[in-house]
N, C-alpha and C. Protein backbone atom coordinates (compact mmCIF):
# COMPACT_ATOMS: atom_id res chain seq x y z
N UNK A 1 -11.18 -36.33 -47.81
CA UNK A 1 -11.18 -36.90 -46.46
C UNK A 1 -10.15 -36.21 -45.59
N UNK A 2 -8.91 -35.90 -46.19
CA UNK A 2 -8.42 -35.15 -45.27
C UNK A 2 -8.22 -33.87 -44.92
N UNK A 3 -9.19 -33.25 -46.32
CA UNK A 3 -9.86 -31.82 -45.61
C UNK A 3 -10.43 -31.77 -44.30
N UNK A 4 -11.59 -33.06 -44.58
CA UNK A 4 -12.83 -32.79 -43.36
C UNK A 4 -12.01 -33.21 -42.31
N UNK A 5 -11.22 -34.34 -42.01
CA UNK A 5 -10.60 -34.79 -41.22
C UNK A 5 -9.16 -33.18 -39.83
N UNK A 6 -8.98 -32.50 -40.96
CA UNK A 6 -8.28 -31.56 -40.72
C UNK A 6 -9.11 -30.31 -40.14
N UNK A 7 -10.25 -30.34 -40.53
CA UNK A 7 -11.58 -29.55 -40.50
C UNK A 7 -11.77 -29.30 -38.80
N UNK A 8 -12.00 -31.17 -38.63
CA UNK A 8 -12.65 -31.35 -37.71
C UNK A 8 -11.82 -30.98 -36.75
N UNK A 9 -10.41 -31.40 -36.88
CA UNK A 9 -9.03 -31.29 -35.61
C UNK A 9 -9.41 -29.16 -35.27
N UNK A 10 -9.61 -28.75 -36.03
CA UNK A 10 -9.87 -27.51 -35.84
C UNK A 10 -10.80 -26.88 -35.05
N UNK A 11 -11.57 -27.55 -35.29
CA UNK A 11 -13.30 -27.25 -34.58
C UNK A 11 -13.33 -27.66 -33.13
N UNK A 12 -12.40 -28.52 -33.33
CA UNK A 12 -12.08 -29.67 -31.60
C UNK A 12 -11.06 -28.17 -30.57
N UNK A 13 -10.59 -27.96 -31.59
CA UNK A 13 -9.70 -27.03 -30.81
C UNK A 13 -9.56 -25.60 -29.95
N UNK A 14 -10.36 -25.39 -31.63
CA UNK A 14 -11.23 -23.89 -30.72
C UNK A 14 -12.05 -24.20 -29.91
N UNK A 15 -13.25 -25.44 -29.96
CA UNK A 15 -14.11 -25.71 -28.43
C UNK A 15 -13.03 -25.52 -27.70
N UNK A 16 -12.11 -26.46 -27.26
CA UNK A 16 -10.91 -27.01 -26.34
C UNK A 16 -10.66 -25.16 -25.76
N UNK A 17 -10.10 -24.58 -26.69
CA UNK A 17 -9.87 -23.56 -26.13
C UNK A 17 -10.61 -22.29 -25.88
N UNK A 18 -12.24 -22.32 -26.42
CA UNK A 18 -12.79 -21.63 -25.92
C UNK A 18 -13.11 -22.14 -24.26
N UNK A 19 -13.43 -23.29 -23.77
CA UNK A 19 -13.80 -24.20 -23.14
C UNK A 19 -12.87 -23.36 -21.76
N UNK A 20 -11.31 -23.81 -22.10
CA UNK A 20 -10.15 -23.32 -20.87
C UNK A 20 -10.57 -22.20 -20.80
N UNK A 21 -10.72 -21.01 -21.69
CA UNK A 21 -10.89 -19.43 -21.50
C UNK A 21 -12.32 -19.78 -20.67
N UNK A 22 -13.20 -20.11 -20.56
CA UNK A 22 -14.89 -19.85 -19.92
C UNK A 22 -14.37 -20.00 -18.65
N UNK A 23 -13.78 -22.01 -18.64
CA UNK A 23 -12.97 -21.98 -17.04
C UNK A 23 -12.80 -21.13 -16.10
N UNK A 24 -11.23 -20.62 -17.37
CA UNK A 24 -10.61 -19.47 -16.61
C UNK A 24 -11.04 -18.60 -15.75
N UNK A 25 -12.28 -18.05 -16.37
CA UNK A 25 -13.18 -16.51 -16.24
C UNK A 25 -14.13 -16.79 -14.82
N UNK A 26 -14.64 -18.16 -14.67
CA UNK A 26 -15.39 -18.58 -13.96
C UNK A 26 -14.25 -18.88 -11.99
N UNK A 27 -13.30 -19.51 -12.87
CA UNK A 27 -12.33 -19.42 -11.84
C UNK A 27 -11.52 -18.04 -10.91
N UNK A 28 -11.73 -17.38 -11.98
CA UNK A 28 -11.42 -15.68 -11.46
C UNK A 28 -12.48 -15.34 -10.92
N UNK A 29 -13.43 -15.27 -11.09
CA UNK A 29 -14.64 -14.41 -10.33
C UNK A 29 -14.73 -15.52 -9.03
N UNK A 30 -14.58 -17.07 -9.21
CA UNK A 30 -14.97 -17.50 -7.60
C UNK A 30 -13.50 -17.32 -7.20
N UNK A 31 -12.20 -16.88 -7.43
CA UNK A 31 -11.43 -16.89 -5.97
C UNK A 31 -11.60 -15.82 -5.48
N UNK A 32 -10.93 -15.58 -4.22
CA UNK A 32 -11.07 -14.65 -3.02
C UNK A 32 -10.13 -13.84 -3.40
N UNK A 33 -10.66 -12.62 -2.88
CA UNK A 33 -9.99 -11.24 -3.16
C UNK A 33 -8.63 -11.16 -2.43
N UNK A 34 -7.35 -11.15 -3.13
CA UNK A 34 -6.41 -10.67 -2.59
C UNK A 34 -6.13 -9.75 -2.03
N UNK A 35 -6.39 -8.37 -2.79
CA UNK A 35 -6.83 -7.40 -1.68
C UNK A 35 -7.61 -7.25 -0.49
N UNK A 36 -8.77 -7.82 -0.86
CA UNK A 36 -9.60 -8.07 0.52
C UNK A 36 -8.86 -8.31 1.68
N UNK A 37 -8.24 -9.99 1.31
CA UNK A 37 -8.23 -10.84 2.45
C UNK A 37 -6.78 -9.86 3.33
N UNK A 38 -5.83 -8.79 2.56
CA UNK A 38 -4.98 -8.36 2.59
C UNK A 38 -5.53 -7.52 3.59
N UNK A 39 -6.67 -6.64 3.63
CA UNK A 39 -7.11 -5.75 4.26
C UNK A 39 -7.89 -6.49 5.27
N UNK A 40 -8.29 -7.07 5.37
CA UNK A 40 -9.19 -7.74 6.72
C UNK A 40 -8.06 -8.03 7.81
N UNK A 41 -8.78 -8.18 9.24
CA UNK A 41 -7.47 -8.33 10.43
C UNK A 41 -7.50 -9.72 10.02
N UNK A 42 -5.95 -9.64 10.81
CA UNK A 42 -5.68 -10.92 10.59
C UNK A 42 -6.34 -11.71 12.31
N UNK A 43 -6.03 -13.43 11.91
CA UNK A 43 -6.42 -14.18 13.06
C UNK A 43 -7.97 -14.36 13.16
N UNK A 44 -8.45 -14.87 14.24
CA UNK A 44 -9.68 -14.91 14.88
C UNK A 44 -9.90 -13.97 16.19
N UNK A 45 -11.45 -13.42 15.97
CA UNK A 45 -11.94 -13.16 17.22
C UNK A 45 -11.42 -14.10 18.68
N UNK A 46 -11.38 -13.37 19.68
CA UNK A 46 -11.32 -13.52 21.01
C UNK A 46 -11.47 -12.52 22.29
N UNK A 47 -11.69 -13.65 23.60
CA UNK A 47 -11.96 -12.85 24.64
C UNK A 47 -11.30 -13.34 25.95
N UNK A 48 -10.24 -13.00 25.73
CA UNK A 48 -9.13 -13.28 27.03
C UNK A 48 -8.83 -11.91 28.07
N UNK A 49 -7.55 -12.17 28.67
CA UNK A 49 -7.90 -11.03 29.75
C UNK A 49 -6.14 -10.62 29.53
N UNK A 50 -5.93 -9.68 30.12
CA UNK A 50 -4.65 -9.11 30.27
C UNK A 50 -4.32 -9.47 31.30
N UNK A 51 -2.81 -8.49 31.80
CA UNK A 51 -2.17 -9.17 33.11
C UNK A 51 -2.17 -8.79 34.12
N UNK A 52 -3.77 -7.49 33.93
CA UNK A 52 -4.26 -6.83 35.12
C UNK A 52 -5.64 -7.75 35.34
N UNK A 53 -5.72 -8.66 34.65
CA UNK A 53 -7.24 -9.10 34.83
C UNK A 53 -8.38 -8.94 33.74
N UNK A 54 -7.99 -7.82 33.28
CA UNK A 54 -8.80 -6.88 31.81
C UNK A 54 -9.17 -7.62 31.23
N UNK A 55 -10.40 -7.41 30.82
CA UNK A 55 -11.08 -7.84 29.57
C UNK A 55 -10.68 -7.56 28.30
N UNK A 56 -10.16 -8.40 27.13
CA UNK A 56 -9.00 -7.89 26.35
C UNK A 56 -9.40 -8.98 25.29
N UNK A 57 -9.91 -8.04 23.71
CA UNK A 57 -10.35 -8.36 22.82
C UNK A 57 -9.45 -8.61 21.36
N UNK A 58 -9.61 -8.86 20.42
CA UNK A 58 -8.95 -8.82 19.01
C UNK A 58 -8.78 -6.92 18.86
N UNK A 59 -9.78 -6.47 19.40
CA UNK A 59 -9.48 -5.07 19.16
C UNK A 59 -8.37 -4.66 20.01
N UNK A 60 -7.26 -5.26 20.43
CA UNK A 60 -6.09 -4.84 20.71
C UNK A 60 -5.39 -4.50 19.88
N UNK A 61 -5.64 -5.32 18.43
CA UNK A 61 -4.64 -4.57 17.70
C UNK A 61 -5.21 -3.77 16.70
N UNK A 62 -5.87 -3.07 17.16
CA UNK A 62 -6.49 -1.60 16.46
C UNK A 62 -5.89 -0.29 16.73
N UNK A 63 -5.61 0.56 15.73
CA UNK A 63 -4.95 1.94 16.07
C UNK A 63 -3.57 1.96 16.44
N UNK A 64 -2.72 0.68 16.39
CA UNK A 64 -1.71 1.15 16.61
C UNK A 64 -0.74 -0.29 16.19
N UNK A 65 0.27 -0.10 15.23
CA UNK A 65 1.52 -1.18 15.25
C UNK A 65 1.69 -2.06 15.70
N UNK A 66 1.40 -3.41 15.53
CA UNK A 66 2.20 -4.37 16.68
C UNK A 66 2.51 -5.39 16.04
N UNK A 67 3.63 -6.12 17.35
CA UNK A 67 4.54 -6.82 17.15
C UNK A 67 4.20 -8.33 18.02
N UNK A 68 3.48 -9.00 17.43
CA UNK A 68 2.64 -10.38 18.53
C UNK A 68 3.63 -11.19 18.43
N UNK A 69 4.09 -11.99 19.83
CA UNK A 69 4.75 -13.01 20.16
C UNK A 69 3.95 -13.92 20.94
N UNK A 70 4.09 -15.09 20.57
CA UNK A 70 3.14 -16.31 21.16
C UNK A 70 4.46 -17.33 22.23
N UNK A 71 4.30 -17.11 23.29
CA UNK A 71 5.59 -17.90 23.91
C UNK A 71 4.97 -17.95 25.96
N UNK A 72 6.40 -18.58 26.99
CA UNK A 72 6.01 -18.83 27.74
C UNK A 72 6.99 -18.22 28.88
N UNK A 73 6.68 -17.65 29.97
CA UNK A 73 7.43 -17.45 31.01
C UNK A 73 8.77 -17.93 31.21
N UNK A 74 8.31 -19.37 31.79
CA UNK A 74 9.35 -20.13 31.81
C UNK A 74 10.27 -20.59 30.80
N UNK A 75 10.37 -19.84 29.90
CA UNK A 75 11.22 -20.41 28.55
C UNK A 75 12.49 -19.46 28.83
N UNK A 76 13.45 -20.34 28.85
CA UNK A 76 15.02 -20.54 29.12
C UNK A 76 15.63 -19.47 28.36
N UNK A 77 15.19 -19.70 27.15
CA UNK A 77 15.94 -18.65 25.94
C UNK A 77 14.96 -17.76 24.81
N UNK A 78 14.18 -18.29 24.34
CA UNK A 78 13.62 -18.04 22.47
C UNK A 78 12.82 -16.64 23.35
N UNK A 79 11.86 -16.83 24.18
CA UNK A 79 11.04 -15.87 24.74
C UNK A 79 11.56 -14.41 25.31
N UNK A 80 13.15 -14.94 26.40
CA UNK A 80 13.58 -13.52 26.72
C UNK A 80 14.21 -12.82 26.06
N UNK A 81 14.84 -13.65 24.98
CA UNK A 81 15.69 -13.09 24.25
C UNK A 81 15.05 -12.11 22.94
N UNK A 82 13.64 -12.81 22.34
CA UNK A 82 12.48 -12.16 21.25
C UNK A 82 12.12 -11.04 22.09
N UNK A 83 11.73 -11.17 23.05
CA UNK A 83 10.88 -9.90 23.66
C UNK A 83 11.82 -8.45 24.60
N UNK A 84 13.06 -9.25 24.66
CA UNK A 84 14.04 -7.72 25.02
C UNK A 84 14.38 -7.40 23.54
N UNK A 85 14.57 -8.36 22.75
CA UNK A 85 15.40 -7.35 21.19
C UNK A 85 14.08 -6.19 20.74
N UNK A 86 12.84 -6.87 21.10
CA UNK A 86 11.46 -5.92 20.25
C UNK A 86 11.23 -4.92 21.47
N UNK A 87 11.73 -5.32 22.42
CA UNK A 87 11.70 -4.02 23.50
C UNK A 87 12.95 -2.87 23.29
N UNK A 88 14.32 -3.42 22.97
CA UNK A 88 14.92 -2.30 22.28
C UNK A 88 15.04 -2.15 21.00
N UNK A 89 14.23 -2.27 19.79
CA UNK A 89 14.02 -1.82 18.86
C UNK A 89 13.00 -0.28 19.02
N UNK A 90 12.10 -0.82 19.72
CA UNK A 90 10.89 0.13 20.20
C UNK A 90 11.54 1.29 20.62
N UNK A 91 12.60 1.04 21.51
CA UNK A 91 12.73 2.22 22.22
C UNK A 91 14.01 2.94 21.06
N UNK A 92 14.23 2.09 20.55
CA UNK A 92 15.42 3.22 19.06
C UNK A 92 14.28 3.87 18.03
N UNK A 93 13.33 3.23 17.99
CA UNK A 93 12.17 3.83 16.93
C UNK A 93 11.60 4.87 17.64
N UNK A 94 11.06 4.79 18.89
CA UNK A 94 10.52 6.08 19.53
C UNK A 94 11.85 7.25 19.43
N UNK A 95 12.94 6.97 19.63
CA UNK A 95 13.52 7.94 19.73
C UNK A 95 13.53 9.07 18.24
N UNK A 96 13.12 7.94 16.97
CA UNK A 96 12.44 9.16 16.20
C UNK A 96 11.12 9.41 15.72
N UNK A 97 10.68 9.35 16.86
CA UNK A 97 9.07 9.47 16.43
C UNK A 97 8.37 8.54 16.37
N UNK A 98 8.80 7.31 16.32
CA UNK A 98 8.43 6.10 15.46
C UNK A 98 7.84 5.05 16.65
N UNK A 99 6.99 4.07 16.27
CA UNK A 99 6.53 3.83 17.63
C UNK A 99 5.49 2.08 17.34
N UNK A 100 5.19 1.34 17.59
CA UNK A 100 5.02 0.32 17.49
C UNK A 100 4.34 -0.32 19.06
N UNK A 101 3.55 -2.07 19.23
CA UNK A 101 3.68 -2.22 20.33
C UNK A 101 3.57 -3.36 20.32
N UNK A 102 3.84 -3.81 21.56
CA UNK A 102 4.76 -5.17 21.35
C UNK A 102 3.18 -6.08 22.59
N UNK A 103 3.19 -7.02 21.88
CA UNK A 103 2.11 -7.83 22.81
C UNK A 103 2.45 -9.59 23.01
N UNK A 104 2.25 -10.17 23.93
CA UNK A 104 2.91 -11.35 24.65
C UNK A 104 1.99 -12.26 24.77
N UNK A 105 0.93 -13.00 24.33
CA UNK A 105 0.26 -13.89 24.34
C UNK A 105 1.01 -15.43 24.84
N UNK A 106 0.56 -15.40 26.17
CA UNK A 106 1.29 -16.95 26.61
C UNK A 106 0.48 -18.31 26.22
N UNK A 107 1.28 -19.54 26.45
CA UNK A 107 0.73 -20.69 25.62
C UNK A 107 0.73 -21.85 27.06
N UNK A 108 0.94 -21.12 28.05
CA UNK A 108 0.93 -21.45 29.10
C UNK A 108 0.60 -21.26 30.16
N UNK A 109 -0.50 -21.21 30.16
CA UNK A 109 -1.86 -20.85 31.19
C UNK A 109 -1.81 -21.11 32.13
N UNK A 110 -1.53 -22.07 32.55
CA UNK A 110 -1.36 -23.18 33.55
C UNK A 110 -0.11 -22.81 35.04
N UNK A 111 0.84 -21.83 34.12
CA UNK A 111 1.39 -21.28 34.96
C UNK A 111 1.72 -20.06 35.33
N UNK A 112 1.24 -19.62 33.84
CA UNK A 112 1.27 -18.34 33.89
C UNK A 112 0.57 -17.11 34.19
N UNK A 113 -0.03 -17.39 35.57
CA UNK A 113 -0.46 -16.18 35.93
C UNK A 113 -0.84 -14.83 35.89
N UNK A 114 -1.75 -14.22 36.20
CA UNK A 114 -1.94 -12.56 36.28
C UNK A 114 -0.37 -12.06 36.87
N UNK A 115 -0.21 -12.33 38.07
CA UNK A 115 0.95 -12.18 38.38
C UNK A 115 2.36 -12.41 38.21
N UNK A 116 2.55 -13.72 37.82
CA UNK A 116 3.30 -14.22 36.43
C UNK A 116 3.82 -13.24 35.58
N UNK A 117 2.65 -13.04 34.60
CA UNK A 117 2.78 -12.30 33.53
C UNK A 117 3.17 -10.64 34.28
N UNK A 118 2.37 -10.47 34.29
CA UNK A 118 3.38 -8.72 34.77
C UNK A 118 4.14 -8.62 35.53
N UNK A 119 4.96 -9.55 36.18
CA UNK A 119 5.90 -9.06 36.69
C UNK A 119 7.12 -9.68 35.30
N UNK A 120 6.83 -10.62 35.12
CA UNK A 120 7.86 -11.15 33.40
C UNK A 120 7.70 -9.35 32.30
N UNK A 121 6.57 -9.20 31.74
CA UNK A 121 6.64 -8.32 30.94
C UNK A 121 7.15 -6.66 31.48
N UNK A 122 6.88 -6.58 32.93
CA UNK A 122 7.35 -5.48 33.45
C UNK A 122 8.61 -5.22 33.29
N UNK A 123 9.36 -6.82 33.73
CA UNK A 123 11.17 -6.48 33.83
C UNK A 123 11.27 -5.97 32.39
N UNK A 124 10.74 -6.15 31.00
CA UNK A 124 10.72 -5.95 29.70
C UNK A 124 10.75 -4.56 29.62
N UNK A 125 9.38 -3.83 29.40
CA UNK A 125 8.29 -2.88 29.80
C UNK A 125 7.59 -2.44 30.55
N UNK A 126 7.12 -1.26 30.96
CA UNK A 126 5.59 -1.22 31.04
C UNK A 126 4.35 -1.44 30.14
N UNK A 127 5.11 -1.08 29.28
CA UNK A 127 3.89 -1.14 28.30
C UNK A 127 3.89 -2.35 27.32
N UNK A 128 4.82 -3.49 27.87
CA UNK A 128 4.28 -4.78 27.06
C UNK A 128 2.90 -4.85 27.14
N UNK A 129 1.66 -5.62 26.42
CA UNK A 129 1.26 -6.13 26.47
C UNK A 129 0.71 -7.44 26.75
N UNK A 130 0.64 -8.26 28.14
CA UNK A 130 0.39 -9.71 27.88
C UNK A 130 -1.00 -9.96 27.99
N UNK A 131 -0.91 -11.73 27.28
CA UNK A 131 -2.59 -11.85 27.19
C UNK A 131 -2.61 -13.31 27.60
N UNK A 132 -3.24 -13.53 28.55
CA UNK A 132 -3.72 -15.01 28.68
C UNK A 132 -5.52 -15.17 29.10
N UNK A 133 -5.63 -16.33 29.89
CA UNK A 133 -7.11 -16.13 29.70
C UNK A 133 -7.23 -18.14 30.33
N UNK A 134 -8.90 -18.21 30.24
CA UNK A 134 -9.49 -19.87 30.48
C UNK A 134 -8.90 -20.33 29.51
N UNK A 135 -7.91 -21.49 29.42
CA UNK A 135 -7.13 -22.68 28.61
C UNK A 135 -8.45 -22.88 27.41
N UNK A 136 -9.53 -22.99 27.53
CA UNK A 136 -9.96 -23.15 26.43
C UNK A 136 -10.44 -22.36 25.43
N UNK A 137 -10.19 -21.02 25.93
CA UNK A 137 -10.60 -19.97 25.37
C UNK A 137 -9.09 -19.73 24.78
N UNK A 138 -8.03 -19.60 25.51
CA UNK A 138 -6.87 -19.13 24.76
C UNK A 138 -6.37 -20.33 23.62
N UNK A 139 -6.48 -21.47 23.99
CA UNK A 139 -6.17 -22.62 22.92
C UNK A 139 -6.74 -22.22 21.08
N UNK A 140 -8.31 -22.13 21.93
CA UNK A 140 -8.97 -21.72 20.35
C UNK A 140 -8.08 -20.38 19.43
N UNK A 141 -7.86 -19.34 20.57
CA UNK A 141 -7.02 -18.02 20.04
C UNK A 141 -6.45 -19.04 19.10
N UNK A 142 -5.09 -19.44 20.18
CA UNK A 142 -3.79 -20.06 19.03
C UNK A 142 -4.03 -20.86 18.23
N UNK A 143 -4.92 -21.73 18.14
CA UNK A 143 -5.52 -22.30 16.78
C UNK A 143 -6.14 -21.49 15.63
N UNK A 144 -6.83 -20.35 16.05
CA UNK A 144 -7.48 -19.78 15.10
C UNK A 144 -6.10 -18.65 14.11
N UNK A 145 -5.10 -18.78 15.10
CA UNK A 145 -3.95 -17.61 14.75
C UNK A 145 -3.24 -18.60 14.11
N UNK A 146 -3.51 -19.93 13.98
CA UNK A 146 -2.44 -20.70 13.24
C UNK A 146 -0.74 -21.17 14.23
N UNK A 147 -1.03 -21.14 15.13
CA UNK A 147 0.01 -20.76 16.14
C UNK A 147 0.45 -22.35 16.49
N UNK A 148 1.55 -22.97 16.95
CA UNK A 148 1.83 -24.35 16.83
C UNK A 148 2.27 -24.36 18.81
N UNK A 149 1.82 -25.24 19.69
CA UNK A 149 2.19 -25.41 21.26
C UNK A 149 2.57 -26.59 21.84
N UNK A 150 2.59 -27.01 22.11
CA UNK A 150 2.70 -28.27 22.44
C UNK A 150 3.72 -28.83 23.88
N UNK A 151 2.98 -29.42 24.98
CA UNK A 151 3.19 -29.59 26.43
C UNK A 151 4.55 -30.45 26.17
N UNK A 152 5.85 -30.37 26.84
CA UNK A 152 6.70 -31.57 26.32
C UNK A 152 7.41 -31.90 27.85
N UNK A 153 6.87 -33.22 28.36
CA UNK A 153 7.41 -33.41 29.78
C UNK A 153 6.59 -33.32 31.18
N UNK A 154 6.79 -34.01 31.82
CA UNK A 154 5.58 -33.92 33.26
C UNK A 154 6.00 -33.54 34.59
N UNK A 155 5.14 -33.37 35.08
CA UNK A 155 5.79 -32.74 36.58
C UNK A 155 6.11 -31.17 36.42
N UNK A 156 6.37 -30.38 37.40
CA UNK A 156 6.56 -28.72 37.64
C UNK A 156 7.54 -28.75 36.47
N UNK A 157 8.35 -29.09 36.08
CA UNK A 157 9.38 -28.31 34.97
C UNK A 157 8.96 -28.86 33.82
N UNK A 158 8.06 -29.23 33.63
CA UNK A 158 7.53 -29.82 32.05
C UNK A 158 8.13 -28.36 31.40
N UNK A 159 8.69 -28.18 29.61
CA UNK A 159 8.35 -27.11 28.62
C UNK A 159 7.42 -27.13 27.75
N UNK A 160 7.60 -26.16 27.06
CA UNK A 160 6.24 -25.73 26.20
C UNK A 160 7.31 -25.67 24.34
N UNK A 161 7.12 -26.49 23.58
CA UNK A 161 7.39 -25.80 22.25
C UNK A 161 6.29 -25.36 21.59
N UNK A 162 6.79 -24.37 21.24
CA UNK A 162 5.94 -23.10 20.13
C UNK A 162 6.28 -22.71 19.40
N UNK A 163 5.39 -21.71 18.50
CA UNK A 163 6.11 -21.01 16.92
C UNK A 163 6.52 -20.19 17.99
N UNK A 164 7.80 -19.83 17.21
CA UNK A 164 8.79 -19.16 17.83
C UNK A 164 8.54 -17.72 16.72
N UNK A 165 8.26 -17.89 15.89
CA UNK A 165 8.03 -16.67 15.02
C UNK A 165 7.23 -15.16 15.74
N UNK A 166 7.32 -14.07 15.25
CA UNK A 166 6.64 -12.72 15.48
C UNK A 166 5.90 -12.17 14.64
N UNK A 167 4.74 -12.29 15.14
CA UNK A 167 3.80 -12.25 13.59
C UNK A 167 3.98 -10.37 14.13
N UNK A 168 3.70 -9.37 12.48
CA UNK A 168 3.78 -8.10 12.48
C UNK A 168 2.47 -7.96 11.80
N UNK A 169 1.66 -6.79 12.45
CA UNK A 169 0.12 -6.38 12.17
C UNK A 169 0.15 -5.14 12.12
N UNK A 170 -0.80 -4.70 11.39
CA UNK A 170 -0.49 -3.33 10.79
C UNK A 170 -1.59 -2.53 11.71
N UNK A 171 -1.53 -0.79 11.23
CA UNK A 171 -3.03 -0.41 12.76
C UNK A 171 -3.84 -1.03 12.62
N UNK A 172 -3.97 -1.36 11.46
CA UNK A 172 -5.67 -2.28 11.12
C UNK A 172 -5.92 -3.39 11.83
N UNK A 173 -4.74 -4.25 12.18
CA UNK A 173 -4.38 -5.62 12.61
C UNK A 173 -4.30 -6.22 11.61
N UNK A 174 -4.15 -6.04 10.11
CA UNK A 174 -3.93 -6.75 9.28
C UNK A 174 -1.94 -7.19 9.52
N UNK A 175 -2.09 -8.42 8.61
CA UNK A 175 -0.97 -9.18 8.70
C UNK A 175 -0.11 -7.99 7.84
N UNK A 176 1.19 -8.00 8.45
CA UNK A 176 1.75 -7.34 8.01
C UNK A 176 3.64 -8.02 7.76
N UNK A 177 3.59 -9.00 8.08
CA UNK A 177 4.94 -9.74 7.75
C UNK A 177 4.77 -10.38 9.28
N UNK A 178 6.61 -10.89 8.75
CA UNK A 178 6.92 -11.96 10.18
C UNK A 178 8.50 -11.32 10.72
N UNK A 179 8.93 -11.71 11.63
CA UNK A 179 10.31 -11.59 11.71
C UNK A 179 10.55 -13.28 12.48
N UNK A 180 11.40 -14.10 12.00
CA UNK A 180 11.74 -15.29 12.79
C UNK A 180 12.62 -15.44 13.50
N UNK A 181 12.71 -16.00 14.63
CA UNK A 181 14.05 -16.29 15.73
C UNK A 181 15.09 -15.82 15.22
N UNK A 182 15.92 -15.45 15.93
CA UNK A 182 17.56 -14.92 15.48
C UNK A 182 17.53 -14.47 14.04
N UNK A 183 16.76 -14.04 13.57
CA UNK A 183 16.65 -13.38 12.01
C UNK A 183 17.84 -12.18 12.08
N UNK A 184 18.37 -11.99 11.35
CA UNK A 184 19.38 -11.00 11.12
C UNK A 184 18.88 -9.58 11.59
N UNK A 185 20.00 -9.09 12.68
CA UNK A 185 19.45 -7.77 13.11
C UNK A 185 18.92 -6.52 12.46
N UNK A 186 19.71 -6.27 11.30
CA UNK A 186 19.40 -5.52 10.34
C UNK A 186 17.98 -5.29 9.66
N UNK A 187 17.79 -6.93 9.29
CA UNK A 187 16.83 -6.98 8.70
C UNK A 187 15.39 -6.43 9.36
N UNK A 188 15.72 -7.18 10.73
CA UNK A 188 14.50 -7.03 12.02
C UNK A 188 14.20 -6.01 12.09
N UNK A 189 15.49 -4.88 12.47
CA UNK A 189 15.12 -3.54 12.58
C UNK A 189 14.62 -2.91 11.42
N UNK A 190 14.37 -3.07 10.17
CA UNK A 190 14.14 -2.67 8.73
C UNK A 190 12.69 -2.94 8.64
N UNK A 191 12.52 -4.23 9.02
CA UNK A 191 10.59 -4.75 9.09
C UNK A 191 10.18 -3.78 10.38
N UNK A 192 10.59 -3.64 11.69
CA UNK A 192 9.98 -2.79 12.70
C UNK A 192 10.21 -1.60 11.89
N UNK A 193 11.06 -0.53 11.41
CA UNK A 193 10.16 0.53 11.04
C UNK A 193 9.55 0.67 10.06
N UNK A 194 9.47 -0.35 9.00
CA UNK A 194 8.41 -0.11 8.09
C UNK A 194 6.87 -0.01 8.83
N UNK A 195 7.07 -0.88 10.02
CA UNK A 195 5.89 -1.61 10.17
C UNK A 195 5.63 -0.13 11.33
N UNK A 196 6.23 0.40 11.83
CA UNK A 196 5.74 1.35 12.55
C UNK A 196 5.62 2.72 11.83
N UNK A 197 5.53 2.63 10.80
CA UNK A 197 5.88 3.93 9.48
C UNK A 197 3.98 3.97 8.83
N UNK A 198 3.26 2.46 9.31
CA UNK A 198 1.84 2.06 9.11
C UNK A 198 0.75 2.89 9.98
N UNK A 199 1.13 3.57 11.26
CA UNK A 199 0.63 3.83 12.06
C UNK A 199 -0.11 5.16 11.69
């Protein structure tokens, strides 16, 4: 009896663990390709306009480096301060060759203007990039980008909180890292030229 009994604990076991191995195998073939999803652009399709008016697609970030910031005109600090440091990073990387581009997607439509916007990204650049567009067309953008907004306050000086983060996309537009608010200078400048070393 306590052969068979010992027999049986055996037979239970190898099922048991042939059973986890089949799992396993079945579970590997249905998840999603890490590489893939690595290589696909990042975000969602869209069709907003620039700060000439332009018709201005996800294929912005094709063929070339960039550095996306999601923020608002009127913002006091997080916005001028993100978008002059990635404006002089740019211009220390061009000086060796190196080259990247920096794009401004506002979360604030409402005030932020064609005119608005380029004269804000001009004092920056010329060659910022900004992107706004119809409130319901740009909303979906920042939802589909994972992007966090939110109206705080009424009347003309209401603010806007947002991810304050800089998402980094490679030529492909694939995701290519982050740099976050006041992140250590060093570091910042270390992710911009890797990320312009992609090009």
């Amino acid at each position: 009896m306590r052969r068979l009994a010992v027999f049986r604990l055996v037979v239970w076991a190898a099922v048991a663990l042939f059973a986890g191995a089949a799992l396993a195998v079945v579970a590997m073939r249905n998840a999603p390709s890490a590489t893939a999803s690595a290589d696909a652009p990042y975000g969602t399709p869209f069709q907003l306009a620039d700060a000439n008016g332009a018709p201005i697609t996800e294929k912005v970030f094709q063929g070339k480096p960039t550095a996306l910031f999601f923020g608002f005109t009127n913002c006091p600090e997080v916005c001028p301060t993100t978008l002059s440091e990635l404006g002089a990073y740019r211009e220390e990387l061009k000086k060796s060759g190196k080259d990247f581009q920096i794009v401004f997607v506002t979360v604030d439509p409402d005030r932020d203007t064609f005119e608005v916007l380029k004269n804000y990204v001009g004092a920056i650049s010329p060659d910022v990039v900004a992107i706004t567009g119809p409130k319901d067309r740009l909303e979906a953008m920042l939802k589909g980008w994972g992007v966090y907004w939110k109206k705080v306050g009424d009347g003309p000086d209401y603010t806007m909180d947002h991810t304050a983060t800089t998402f980094l996309l490679d030529a492909r537009g694939s995701f290519a890292g982050t740099i976050a608010y006041d992140e250590d200078s060093k570091t910042a400048k270390e992710k911009l030229e890797r990320l312009a070393a992609t090009s």
